[in-house]
Protein backbone atom coordinates (compact mmCIF):
# COMPACT_ATOMS: atom_id res chain seq x y z
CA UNK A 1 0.00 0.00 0.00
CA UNK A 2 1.50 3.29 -0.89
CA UNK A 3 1.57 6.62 1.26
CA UNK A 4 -0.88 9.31 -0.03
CA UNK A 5 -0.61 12.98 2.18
CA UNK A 6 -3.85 14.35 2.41
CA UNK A 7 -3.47 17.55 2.59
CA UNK A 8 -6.64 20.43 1.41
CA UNK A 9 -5.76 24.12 -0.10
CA UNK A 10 -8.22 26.66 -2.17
CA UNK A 11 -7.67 25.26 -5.85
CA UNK A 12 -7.93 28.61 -7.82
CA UNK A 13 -5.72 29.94 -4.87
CA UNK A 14 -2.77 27.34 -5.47
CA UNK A 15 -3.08 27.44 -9.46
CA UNK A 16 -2.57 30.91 -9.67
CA UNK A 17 0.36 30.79 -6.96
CA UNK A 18 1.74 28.31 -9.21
CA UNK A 19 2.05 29.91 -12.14
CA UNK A 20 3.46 33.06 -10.25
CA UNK A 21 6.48 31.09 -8.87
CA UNK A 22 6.85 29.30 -12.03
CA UNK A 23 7.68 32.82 -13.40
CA UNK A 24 9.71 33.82 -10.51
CA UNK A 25 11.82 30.89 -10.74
CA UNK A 26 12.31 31.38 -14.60
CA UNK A 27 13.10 34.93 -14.05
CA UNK A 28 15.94 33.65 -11.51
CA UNK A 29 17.89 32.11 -14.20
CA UNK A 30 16.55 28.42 -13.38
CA UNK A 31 15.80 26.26 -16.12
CA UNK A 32 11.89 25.59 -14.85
CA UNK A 33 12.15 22.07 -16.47
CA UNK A 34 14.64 20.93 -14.74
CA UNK A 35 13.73 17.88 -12.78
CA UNK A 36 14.55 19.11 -9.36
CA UNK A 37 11.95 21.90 -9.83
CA UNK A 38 9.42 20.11 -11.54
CA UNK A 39 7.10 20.80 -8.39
CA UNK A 40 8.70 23.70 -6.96
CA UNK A 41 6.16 26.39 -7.74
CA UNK A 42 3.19 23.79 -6.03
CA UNK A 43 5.19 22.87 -3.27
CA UNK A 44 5.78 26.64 -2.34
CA UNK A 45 2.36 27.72 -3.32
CA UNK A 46 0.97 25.26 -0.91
CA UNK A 47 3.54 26.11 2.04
CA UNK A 48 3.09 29.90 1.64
CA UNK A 49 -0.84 28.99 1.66
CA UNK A 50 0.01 27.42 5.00
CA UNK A 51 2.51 29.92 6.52
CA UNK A 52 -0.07 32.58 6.18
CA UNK A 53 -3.16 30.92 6.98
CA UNK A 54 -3.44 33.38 10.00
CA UNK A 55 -5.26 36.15 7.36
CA UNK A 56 -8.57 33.21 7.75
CA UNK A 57 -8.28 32.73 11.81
CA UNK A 58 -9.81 35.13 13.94
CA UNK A 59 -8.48 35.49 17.49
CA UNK A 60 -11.72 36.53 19.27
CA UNK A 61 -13.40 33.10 18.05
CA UNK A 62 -10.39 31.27 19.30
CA UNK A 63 -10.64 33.03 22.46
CA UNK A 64 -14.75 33.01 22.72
CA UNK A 65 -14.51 29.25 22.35
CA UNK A 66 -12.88 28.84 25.73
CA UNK A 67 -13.96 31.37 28.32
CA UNK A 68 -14.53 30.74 31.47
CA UNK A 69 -15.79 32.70 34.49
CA UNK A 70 -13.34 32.26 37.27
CA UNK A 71 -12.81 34.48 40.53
CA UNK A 72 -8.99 34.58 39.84
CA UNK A 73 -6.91 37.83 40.10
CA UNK A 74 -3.44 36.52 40.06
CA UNK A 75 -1.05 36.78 37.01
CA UNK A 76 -0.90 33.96 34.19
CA UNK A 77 1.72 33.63 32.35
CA UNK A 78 2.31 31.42 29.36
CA UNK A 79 5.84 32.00 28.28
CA UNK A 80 8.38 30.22 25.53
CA UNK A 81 5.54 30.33 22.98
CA UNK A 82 7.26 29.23 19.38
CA UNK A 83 6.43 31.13 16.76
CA UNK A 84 7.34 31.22 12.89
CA UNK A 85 6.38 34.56 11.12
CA UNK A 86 7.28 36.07 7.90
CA UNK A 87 9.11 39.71 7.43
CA UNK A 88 6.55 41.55 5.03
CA UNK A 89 9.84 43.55 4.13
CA UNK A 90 12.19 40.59 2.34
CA UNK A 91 9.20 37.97 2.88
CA UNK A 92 11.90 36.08 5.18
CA UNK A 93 11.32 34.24 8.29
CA UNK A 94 11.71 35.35 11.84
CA UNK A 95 11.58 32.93 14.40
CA UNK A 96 11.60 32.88 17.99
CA UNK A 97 9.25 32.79 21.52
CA UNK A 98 6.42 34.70 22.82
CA UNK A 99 6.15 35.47 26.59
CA UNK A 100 2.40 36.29 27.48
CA UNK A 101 1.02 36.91 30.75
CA UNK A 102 -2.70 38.16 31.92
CA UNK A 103 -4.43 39.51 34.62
CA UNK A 104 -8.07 38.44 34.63
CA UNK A 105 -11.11 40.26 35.67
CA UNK A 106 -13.09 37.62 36.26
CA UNK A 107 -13.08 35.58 33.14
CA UNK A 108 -10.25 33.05 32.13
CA UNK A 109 -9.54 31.27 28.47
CA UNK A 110 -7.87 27.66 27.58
CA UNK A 111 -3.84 28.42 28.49
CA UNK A 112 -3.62 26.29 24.49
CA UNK A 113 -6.19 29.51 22.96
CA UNK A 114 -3.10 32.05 23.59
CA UNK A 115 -0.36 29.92 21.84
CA UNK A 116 -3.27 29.24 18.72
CA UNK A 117 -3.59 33.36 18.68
CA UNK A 118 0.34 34.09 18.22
CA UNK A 119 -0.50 32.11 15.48
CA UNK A 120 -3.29 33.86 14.02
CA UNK A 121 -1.03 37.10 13.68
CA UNK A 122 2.19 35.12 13.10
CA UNK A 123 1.30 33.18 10.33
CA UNK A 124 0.95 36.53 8.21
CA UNK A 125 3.25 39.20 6.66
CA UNK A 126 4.55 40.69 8.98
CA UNK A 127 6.88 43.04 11.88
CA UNK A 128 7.60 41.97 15.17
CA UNK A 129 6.44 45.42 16.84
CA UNK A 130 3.13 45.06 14.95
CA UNK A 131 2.98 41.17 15.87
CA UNK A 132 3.77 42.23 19.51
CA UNK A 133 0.60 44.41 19.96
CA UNK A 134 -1.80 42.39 17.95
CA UNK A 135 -1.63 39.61 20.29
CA UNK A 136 -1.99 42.17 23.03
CA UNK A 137 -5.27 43.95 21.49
CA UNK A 138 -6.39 40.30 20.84
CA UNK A 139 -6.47 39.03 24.72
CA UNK A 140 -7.26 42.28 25.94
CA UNK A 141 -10.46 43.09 24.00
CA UNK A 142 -11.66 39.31 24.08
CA UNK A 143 -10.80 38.70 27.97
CA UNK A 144 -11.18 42.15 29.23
CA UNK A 145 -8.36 41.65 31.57
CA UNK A 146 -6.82 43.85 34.43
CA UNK A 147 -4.02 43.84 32.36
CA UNK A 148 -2.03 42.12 29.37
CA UNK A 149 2.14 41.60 28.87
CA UNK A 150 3.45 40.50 25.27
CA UNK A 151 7.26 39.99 24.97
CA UNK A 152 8.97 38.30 21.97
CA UNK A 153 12.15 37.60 21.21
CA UNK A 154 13.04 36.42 17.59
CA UNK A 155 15.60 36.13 15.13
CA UNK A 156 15.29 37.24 11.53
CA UNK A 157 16.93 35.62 8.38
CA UNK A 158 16.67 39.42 6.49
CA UNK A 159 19.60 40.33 8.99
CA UNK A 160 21.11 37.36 9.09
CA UNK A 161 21.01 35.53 5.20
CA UNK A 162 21.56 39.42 3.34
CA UNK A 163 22.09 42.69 4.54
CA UNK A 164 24.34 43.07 7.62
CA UNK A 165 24.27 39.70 7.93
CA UNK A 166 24.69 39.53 11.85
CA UNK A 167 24.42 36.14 12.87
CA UNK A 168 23.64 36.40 16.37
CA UNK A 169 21.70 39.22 17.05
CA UNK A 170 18.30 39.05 18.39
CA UNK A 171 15.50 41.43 18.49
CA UNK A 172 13.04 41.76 21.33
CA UNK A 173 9.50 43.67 21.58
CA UNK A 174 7.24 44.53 24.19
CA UNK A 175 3.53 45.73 24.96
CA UNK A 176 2.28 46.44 28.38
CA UNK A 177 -1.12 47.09 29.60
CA UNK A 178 -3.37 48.13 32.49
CA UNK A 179 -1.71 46.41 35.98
CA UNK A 180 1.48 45.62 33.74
CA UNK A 181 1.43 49.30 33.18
CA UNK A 182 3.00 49.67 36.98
CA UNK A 183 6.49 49.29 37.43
CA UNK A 184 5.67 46.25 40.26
CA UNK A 185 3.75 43.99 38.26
CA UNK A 186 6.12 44.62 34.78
CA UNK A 187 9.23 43.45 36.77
CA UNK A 188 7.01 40.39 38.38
CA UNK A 189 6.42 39.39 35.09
CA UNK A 190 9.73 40.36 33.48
CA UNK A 191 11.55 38.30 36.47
CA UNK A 192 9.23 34.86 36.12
CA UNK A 193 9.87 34.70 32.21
CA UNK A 194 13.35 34.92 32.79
CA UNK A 195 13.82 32.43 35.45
CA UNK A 196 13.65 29.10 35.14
CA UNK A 197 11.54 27.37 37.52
CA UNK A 198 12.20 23.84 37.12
């Protein structure tokens, strides 16, 4: 019995992805025949269909579809979140891990909803700084919390493959808001995602 991948993308979506990167591979100076690159442009078409599948998820839904009401006031903090995003400015990849942390205000959400939203907005064109707030905006208009703390740290292939082309440098972002505002609860946070507690 042979393997078959299932696998399901928009057909109009992928044919006309196809034929771009067909082009753009031409255009490179690659012989398009070759057998190596036979399915190139559907193999990319289909991975860039998946690395920016984040444009069709909405956060609130993720986030409506696990609330809970819960008397809890005390931070949460999911931290070391991986996350794989795309610079809208080379359309190379940045990689790294999302610290998160919440206050609620009487409602709670699945700790698995806030990794699935860094990959709503992660899986999309984009900047870090912009990436940073939109999961902030995300939990803090769907959980109306006493206050919300992104930080990410990533690395990104634009300055490391072309360009400067520093190999070990690594950029971090932050959003703070409401408690997280005050310098107590920022360094409470800031001092349990850098520990390790194990």
């Amino acid at each position: 019995m042979s393997y078959q991948k299932t696998e399901h993308y928009d057909a109009s979506e992928t044919n006309g992805l196809i034929d771009h990167y067909k082009e753009v591979i031409g255009l490179l100076g690659e012989d398009t025949q070759r057998e190596g690159l036979l399915k190139t442009p559907e193999r990319v078409a289909k991975a860039m269909q998946y690395m920016m599948q984040g444009y069709h998820m909405d956060a609130k839904a993720i986030f409506y579809s696990a609330r809970f009401h819960e008397e809890v006031s005390e931070m949460i903090i999911v931290k070391d979140i991986e996350l794989y995003s795309m610079c809208e400015h080379h359309m190379l990849p940045f990689f790294g891990k999302a610290h998160i942390a919440y206050i609620p205000n009487g409602v709670i959400t699945g700790l698995s909803k806030i990794a699935r939203v860094v990959d709503v907005y992660a899986r999309r064109l984009q900047v870090q700084e912009r990436l940073t707030t939109q999961i902030l905006e995300a939990i803090k208009s769907s959980l109306n919390p006493l206050g919300v703390a992104v930080v990410i740290e990533a690395q990104h292939l634009c300055m490391m493959m072309r360009g400067v082309q520093k190999q070990n440098s690594l950029t971090t972002t932050s959003a703070f808001d409401g408690e997280f505002q005050k310098q107590p609860t920022r360094s409470e946070f800031l001092k349990l995602i850098s520990n390790k507690l194990n």
